[in-house]
Protein backbone atom coordinates (compact mmCIF):
# COMPACT_ATOMS: atom_id res chain seq x y z
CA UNK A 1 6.66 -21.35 2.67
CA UNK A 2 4.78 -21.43 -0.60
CA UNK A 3 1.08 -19.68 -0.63
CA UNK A 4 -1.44 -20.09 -3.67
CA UNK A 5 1.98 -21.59 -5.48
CA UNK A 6 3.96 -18.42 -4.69
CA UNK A 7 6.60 -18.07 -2.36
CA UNK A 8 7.66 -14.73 -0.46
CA UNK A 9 10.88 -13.80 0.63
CA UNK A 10 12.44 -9.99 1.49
CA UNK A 11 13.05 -9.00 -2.32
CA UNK A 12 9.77 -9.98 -2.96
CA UNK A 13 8.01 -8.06 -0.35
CA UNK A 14 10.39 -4.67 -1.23
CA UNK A 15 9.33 -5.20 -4.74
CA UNK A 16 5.64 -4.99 -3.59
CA UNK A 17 6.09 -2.06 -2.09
CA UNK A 18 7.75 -0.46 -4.88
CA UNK A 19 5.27 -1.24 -7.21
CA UNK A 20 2.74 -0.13 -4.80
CA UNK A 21 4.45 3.13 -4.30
CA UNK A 22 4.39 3.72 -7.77
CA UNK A 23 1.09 3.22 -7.93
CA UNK A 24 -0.06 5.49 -5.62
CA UNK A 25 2.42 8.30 -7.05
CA UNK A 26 0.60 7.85 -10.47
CA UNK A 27 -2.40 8.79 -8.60
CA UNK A 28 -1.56 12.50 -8.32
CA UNK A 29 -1.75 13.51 -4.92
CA UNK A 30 1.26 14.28 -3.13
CA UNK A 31 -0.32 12.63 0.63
CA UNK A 32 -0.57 9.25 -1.06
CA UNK A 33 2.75 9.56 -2.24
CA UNK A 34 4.03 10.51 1.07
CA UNK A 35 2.58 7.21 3.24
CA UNK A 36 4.65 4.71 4.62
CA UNK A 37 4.49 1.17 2.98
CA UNK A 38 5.19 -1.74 4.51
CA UNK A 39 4.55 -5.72 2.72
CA UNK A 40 5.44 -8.96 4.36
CA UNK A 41 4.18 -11.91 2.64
CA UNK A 42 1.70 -9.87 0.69
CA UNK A 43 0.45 -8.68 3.68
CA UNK A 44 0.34 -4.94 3.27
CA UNK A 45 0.32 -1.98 6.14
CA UNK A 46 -0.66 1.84 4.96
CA UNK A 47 0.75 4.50 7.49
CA UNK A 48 1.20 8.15 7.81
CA UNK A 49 -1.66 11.04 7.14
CA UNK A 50 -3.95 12.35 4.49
CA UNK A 51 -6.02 15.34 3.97
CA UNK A 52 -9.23 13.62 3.16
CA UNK A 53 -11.19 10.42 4.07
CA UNK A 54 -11.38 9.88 0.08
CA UNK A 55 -7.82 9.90 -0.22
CA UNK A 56 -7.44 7.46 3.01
CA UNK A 57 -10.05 5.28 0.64
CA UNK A 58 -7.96 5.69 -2.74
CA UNK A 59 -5.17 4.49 -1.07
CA UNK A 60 -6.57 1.25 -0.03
CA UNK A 61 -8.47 1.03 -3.19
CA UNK A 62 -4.84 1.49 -4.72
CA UNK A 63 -2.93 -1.55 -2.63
CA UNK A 64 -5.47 -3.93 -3.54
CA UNK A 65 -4.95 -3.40 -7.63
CA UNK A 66 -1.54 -4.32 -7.04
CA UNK A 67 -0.61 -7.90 -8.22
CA UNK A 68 0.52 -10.09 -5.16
CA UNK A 69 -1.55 -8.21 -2.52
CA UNK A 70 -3.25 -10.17 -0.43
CA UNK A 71 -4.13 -7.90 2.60
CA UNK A 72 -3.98 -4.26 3.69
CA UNK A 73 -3.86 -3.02 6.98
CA UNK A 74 -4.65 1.00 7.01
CA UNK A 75 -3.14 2.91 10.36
CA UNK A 76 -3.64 6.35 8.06
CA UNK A 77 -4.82 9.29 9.85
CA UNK A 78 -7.27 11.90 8.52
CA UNK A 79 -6.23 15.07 9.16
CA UNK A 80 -8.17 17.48 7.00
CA UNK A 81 -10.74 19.91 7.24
């Protein structure tokens, strides 16, 4: 079903999350490059852990630059000092 004139489908949604993998790899810290990404319909979902509430916040910050993102949904645990 079309949304905003674009339609989703699997292949789609996997290449969302590889683009927002990359992303977050670029960003030079080995917990964002570590999280679990999952995209349906644009709709994205952060898991896994960080070291810092700034890094839980780059990561968010992140997803949203993407092109096609509509949402994200952050389950990512601080863990740090």
């Amino acid at each position: 079903m079309p949304l905003n004139g674009l339609a989703f489908c699997e292949a789609t949604d996997r290449d969302l999350e590889s683009r927002i993998s990359n992303f977050l790899c670029h960003q030079y810290r080995q917990a964002l490059s570590a999280l679990e990404i999952e995209a349906r319909n644009g709709d994205v979902t952060l898991r896994g852990q960080v070291s810092t509430y700034y890094e839980k916040q780059l990561a968010i910050s992140c997803c949203r630059r993407v092109a096609g993102v509509l949402s994200v949904d952050c389950s990512v645990d601080v863990i740090g000092a």
